[in-house]
Protein backbone atom coordinates (compact mmCIF):
# COMPACT_ATOMS: atom_id res chain seq x y z
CA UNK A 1 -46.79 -4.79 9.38
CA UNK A 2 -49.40 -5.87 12.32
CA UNK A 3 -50.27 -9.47 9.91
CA UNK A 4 -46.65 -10.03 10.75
CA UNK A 5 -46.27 -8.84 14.26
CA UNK A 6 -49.37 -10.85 14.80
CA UNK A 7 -47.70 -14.02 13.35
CA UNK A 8 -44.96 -13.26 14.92
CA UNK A 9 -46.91 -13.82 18.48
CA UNK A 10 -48.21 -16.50 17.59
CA UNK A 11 -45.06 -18.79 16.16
CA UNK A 12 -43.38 -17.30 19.40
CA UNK A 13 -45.64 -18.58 22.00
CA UNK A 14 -45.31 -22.10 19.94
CA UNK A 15 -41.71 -22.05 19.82
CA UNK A 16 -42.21 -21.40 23.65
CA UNK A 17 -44.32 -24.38 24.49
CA UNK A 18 -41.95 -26.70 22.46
CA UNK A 19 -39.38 -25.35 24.61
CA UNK A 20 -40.92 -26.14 27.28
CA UNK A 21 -42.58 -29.21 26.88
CA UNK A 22 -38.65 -30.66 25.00
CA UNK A 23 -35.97 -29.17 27.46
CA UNK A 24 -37.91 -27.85 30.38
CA UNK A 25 -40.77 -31.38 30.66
CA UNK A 26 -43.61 -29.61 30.89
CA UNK A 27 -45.95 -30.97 28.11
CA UNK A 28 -48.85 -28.99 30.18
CA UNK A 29 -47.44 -25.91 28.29
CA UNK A 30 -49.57 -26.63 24.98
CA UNK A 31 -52.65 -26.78 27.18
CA UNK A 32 -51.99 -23.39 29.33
CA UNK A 33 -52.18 -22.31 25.73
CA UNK A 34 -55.26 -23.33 24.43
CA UNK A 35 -57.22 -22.16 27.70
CA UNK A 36 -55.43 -18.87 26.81
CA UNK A 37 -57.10 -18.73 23.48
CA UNK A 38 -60.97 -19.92 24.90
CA UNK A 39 -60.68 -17.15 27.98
CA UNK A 40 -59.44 -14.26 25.57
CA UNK A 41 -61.91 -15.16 22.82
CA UNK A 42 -64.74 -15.00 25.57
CA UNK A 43 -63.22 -11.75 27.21
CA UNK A 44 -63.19 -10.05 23.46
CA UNK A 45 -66.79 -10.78 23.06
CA UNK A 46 -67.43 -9.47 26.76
CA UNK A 47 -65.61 -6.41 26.49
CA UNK A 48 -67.13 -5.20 23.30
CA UNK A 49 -70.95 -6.07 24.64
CA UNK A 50 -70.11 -4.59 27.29
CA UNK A 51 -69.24 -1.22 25.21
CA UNK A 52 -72.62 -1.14 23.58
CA UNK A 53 -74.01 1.31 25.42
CA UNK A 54 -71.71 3.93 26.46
CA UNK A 55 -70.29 3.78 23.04
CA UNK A 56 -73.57 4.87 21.80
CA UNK A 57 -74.37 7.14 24.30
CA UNK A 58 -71.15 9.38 23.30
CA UNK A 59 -71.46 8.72 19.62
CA UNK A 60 -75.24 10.74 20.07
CA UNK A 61 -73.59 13.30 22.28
CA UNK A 62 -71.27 13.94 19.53
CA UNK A 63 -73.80 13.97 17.06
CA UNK A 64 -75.70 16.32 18.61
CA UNK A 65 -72.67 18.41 19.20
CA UNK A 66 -72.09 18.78 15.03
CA UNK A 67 -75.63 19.87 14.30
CA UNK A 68 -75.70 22.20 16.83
CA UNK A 69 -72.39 24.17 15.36
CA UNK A 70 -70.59 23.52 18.84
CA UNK A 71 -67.97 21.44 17.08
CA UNK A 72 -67.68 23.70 14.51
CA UNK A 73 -66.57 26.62 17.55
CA UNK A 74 -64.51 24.11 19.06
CA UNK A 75 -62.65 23.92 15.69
CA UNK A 76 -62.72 28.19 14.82
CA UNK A 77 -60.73 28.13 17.82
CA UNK A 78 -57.42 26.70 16.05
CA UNK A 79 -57.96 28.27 12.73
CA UNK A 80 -55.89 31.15 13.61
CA UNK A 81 -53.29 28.93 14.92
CA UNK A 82 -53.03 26.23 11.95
CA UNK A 83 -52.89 29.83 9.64
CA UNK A 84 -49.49 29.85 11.12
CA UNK A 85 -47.72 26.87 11.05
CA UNK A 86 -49.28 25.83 8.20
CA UNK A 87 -48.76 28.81 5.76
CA UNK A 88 -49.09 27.03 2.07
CA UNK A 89 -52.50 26.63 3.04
CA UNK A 90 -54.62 29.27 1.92
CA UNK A 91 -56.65 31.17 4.39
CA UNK A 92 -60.23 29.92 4.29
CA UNK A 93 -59.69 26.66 2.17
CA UNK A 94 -61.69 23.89 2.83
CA UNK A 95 -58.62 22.26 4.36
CA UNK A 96 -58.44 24.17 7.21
CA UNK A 97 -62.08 22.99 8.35
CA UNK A 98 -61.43 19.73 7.56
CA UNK A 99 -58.28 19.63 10.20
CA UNK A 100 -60.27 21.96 12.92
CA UNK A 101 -62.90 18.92 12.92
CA UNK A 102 -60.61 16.09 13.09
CA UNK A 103 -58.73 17.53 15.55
CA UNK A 104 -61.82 18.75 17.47
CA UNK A 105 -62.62 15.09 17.63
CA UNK A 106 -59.62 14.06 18.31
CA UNK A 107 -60.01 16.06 21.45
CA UNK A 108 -63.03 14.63 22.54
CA UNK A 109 -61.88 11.44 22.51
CA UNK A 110 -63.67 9.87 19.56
CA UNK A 111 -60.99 8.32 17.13
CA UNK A 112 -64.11 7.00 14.71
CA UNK A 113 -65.40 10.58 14.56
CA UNK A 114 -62.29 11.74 13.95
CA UNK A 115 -60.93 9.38 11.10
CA UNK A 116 -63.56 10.29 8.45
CA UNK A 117 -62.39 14.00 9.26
CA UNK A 118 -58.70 13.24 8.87
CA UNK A 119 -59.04 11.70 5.33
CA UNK A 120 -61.41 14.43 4.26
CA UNK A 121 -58.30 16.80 5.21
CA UNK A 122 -55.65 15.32 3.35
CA UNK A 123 -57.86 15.00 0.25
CA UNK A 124 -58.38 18.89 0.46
CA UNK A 125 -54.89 19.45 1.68
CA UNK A 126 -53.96 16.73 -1.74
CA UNK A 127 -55.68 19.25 -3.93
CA UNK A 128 -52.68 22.11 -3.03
CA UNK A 129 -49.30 19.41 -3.37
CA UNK A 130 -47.59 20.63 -6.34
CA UNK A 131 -46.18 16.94 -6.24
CA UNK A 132 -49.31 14.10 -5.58
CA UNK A 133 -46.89 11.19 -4.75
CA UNK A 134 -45.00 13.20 -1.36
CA UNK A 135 -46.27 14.53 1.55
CA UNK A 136 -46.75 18.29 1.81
CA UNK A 137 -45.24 20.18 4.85
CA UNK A 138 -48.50 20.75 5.94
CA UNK A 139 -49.63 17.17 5.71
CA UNK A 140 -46.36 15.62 7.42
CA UNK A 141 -47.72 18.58 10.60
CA UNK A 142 -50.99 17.43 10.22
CA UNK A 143 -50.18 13.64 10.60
CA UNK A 144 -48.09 14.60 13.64
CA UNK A 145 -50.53 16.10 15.43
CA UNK A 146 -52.94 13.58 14.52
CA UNK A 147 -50.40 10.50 16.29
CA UNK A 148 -49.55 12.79 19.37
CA UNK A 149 -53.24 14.31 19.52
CA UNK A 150 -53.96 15.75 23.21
CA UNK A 151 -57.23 14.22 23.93
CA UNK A 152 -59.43 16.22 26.40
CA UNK A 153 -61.55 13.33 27.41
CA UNK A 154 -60.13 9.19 26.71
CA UNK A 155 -63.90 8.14 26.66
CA UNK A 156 -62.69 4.69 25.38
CA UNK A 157 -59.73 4.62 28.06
CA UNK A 158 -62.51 4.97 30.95
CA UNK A 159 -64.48 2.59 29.31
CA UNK A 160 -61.99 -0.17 29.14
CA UNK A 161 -60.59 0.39 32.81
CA UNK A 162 -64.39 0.35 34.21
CA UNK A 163 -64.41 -3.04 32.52
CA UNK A 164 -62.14 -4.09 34.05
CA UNK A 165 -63.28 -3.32 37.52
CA UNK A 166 -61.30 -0.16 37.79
CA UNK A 167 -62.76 1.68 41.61
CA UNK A 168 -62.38 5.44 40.29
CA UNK A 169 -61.83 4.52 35.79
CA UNK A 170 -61.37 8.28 35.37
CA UNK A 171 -58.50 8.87 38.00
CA UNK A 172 -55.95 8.18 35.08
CA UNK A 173 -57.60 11.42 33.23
CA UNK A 174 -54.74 13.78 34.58
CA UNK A 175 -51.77 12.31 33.86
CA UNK A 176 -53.53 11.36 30.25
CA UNK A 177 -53.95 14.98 29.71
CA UNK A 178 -50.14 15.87 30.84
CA UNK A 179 -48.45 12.65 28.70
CA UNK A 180 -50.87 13.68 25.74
CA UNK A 181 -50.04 17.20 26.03
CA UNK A 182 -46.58 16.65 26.22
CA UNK A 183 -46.32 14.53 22.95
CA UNK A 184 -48.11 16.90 21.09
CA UNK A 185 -45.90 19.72 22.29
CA UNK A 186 -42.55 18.05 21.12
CA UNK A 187 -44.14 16.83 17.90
CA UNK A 188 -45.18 20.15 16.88
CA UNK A 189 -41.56 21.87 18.16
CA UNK A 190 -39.81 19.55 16.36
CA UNK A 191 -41.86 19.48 13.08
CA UNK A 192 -41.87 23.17 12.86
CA UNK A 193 -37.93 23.25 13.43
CA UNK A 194 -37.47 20.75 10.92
CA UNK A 195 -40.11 22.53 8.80
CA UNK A 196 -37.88 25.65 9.53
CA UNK A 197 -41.60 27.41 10.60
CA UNK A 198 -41.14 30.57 12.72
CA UNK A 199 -42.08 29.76 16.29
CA UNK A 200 -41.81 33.55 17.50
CA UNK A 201 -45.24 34.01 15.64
CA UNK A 202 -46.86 36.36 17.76
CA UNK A 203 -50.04 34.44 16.99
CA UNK A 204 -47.91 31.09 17.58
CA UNK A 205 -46.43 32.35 20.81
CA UNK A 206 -49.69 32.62 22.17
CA UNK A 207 -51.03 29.75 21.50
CA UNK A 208 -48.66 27.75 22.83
CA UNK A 209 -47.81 30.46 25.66
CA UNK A 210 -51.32 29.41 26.78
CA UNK A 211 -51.06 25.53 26.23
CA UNK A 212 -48.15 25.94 28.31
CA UNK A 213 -49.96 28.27 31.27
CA UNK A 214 -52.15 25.38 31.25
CA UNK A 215 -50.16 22.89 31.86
CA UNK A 216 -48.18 24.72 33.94
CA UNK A 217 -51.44 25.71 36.19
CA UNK A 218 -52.25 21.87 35.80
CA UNK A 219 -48.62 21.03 37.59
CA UNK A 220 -48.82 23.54 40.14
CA UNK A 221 -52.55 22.73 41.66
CA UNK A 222 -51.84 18.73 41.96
CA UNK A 223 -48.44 19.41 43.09
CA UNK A 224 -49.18 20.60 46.22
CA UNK A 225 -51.76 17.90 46.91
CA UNK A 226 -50.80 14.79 48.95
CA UNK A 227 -49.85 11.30 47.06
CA UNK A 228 -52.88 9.75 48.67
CA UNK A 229 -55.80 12.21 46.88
CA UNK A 230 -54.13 12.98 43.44
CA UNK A 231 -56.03 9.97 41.96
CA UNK A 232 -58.84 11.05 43.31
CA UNK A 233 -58.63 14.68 42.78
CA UNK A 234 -58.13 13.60 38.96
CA UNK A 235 -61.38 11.25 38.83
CA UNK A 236 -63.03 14.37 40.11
CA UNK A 237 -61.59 16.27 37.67
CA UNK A 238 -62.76 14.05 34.97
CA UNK A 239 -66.01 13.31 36.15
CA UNK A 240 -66.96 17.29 36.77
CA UNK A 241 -65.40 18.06 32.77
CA UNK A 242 -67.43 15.41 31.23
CA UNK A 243 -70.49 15.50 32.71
CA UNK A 244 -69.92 19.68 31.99
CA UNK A 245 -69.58 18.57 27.99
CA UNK A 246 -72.71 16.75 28.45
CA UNK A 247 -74.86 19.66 29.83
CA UNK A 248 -72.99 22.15 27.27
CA UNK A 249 -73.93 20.19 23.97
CA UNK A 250 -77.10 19.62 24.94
CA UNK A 251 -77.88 22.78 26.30
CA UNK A 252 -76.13 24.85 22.88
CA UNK A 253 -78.42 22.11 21.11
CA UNK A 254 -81.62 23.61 22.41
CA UNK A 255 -80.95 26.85 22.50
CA UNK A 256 -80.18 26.93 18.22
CA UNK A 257 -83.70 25.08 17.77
CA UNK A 258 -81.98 21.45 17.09
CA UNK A 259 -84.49 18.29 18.13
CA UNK A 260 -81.15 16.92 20.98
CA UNK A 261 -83.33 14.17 21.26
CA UNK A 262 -83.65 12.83 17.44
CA UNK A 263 -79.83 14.13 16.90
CA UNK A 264 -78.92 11.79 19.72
CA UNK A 265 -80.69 8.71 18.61
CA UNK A 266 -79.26 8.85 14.85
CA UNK A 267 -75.66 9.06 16.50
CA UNK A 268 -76.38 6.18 18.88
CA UNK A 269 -77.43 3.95 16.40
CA UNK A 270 -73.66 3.83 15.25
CA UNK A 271 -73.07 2.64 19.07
CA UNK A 272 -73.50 -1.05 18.43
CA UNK A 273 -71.97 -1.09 14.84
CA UNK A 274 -68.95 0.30 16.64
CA UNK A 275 -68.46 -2.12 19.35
CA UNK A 276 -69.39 -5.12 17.24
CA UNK A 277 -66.53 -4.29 14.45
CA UNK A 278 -64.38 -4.51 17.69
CA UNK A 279 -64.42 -8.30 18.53
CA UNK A 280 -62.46 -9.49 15.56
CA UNK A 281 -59.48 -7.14 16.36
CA UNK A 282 -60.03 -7.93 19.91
CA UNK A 283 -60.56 -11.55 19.32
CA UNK A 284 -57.18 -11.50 16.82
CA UNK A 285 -54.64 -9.26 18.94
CA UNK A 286 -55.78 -10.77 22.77
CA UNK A 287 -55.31 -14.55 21.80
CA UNK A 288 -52.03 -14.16 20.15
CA UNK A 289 -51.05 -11.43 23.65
CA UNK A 290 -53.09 -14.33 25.47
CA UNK A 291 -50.94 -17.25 23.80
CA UNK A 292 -47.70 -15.22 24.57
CA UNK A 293 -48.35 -14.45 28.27
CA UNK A 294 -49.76 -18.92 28.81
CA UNK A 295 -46.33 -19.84 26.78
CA UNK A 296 -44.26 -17.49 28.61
CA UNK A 297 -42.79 -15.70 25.88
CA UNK A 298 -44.20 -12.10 27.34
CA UNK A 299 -42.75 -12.63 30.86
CA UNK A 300 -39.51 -13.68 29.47
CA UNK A 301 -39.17 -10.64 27.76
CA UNK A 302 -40.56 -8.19 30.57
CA UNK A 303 -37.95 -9.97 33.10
CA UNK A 304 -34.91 -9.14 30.42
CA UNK A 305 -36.08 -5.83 30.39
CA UNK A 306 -36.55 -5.97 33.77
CA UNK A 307 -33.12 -6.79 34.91
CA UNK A 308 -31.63 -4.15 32.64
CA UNK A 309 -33.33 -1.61 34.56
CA UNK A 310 -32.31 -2.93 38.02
CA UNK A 311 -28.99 -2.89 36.29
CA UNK A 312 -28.90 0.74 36.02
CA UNK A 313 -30.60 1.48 39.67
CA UNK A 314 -33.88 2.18 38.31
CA UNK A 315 -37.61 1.29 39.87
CA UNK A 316 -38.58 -2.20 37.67
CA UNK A 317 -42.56 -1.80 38.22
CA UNK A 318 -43.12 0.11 34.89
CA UNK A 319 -41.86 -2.66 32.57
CA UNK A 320 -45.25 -4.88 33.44
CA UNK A 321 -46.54 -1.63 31.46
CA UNK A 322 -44.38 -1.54 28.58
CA UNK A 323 -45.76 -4.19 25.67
CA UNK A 324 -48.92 -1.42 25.49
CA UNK A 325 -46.21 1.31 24.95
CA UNK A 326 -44.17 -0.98 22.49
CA UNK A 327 -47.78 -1.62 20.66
CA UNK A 328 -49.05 1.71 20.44
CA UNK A 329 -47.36 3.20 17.28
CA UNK A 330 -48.13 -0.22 15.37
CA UNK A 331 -51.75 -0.67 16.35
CA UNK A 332 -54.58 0.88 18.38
CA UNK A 333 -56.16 -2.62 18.74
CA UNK A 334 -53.12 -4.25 19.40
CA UNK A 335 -52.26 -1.85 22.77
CA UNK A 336 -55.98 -1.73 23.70
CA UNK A 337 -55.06 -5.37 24.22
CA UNK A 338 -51.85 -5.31 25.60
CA UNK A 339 -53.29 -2.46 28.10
CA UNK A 340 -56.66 -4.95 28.52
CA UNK A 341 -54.29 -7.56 29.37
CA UNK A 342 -52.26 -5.91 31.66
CA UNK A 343 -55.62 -4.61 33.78
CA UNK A 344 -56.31 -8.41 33.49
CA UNK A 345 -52.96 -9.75 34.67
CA UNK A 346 -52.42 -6.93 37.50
CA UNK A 347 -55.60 -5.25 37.99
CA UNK A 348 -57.09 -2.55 36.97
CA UNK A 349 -55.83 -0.35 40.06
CA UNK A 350 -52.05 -2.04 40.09
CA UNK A 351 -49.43 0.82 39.05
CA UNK A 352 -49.17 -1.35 35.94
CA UNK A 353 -52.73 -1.29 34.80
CA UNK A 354 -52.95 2.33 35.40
CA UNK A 355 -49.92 2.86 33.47
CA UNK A 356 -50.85 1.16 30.60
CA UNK A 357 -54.17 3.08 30.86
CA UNK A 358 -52.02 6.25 30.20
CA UNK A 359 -49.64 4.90 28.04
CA UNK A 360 -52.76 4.36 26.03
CA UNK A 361 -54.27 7.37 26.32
CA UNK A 362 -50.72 8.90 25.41
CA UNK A 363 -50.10 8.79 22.22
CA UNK A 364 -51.83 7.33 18.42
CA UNK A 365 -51.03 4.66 16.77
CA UNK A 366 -48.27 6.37 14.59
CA UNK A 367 -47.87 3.52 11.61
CA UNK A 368 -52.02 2.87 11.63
CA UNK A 369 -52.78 7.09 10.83
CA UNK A 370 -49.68 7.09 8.32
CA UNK A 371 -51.10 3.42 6.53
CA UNK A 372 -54.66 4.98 6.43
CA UNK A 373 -54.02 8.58 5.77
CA UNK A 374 -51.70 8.23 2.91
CA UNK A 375 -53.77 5.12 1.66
CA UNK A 376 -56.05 7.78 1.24
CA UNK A 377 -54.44 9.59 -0.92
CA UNK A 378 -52.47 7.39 -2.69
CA UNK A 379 -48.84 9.31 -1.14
CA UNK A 380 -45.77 6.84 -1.65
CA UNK A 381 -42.70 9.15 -0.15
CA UNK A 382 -43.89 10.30 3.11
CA UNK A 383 -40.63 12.31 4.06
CA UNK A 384 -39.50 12.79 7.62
CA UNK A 385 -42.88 12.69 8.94
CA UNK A 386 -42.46 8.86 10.37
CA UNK A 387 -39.32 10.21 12.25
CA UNK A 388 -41.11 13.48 13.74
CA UNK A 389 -43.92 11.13 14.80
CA UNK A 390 -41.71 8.74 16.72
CA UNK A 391 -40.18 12.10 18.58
CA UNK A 392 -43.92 12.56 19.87
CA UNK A 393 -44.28 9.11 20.42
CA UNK A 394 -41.37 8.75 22.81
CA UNK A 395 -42.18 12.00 24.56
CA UNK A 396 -45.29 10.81 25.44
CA UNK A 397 -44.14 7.16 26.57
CA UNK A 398 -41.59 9.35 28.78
CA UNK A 399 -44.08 11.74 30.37
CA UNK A 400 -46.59 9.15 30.87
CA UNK A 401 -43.98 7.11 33.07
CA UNK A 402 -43.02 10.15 34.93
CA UNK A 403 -46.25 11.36 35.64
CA UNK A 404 -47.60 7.66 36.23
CA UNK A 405 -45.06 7.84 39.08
CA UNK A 406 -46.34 10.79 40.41
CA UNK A 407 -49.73 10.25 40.90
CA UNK A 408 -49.50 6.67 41.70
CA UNK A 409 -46.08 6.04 43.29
């Protein structure tokens, strides 16, 4: 799917430039082009250099964060809840820890922590189909809340917009949390009708009774703040939760006799592996985006959807921010670029590059979780579970406008 949609770019934007070099004489189009390609390749290699170290630095806090058993709290605190709405899963099978962790990681932001975990969980969860080809209720919920997963704190998000020269990266950590939470909200409703699971579970109810208080209490406080300070209320926010994280896991660490330092160093090493992986699928997704945007296949597009909107009466400024939103389910790379490109287009602070910063921080990448997940375990009829991840999808694409709108106008 992405080799195509990646071809696709690319015999687009040269379609483009023979347009307009044939009909439109401007041979200067070819050459727009080919700078495209030499400034993304050199941003690609920037941005992931530039990731090194705070890449590594989160990798060791989360490493130090497993050994000292907090992660393994974080994730006792959903066992009684995935019990519930996943009931052909036996109470203390290893599947249950497998999800608490991946979704635990999912939480804090750190999708490569949280892969390993997700496999691990659909081989245990594998071991209970009565059928090894099809997805298992349980796995098609799973896989849901894996593509709408509410992430506490978009580490890589904040990354990307400081980058870019973002003034306050983390003031985009509020409406991520409400878009996020919002996703994963519908895609678990809708799953568990579909699923025909009882939602008047008085262990159910209160779970998601409090995930609603939450966001409710979330709504409430910044909705009575002025449109000027609710950026800055949220980098605040941010900044006071993560540096809070910090202090916890390293303070849990010492207390339960684990060396924080040593822990720290063995998870940091993975920093630079990380971030040098990263510049082929950068290098690959922001010269074809690059190519599009120099041919001007990208702003065609964005004006057609553009005009449709002012058709209907509606504000135009969140179409700039709607490529990362179209990426998204097809590829995290792919809308890390789009949303890179936007920041680079727009800036980092326009409504569109903040936009795109929460459309990213939104949702997963729906068809990259399904290809990898089921890879994993060799599943060929995945169900409804594409169509339940979409819901969650477009719930968060939806919030994430709304809310973008809010906070930034």
């Amino acid at each position: 799917m992405l080799s195509r949609i990646w071809l696709l770019f690319i015999v687009s934007a040269f379609v483009a430039a023979c347009y307009q070099a044939l009909f439109n004489d401007q041979p200067g189009s070819f050459q727009q082009v080919m700078d495209a390609v030499t400034a993304m390749a050199s941003l690609s290699v920037e941005i992931a250099i530039g990731l090194i170290g705070v890449l590594a630095f989160w990798l060791g806090i989360f490493r130090v964060a497993e050994q000292s058993g907090l992660v393994d709290r974080i994730a006792s605190v959903l066992a009684p809840f995935l019990c519930r709405v996943m009931p052909d899963i036996p109470r203390h099978h290893p599947a249950l820890g497998s999800i608490t962790m991946n979704m635990s990681a999912n939480m804090l932001g750190l999708d490569n922590a949280a892969t390993p975990f997700g496999i691990k969980a659909m081989q245990d969860m594998q071991s209970l189909a009565p059928r090894k080809d099809t997805l298992t209720n349980s796995q098609i919920l799973f896989l849901v809340l894996n593509t709408s997963s509410v992430t506490l704190f978009p580490i890589a998000v904040f990354l990307y917009r400081a980058e870019q020269g973002a003034a306050q990266p983390t003031d985009v950590f509020v409406p991520i949390l409400l878009a996020t939470s919002a996703s994963t909200l519908v895609g678990l409703i809708v799953t568990c009708l579909v699923q025909r699971t009882n939602l008047l579970n008085r262990v159910i109810m209160i779970y998601l009774l409090a995930a609603f208080s939450l966001l409710t209490a979330i709504v409430l406080y910044f909705g009575q703040l002025a449109s000027e300070v609710l950026a800055s209320q949220s980098a605040v926010v941010a900044n006071v939760l993560l540096f809070s994280f910090i202090i916890l896991v390293l303070v849990t660490a010492w207390r339960r006799g684990v060396n924080g330092y040593e822990e720290f160093v063995e998870g940091a090493k993975k920093g630079f592996d990380v971030a040098i992986t990263l510049i082929p699928y950068l290098i690959a997704m922001l010269i074809a985006i690059g190519m599009l945007r120099a041919s001007g296949v990208l702003d065609g597009v964005m004006q057609g959807i553009g005009s449709l909107v002012a058709l209907l009466g509606l504000d135009t400024r969140f179409v700039e921010a709607i490529p990362t939103a179209l990426m998204k389910p097809l590829s995290g790379s792919g809308a890390r670029a789009m949303m890179i490109e936007t920041m680079q287009f727009h800036g980092a602070d326009s409504f569109a590059g903040r936009l795109a910063s929460v459309l990213q921080g939104s949702t997963e990448t729906t068809f990259y979780v399904l290809a990898v997940y089921l890879g994993a375990v060799g599943i060929k009829h995945s169900r409804y579970a594409v169509a339940c991840c979409l819901s969650a999808d477009l719930a968060g694409i939806l919030t994430a406008i709304g809310v973008s709108y809010w906070f930034f106008g």
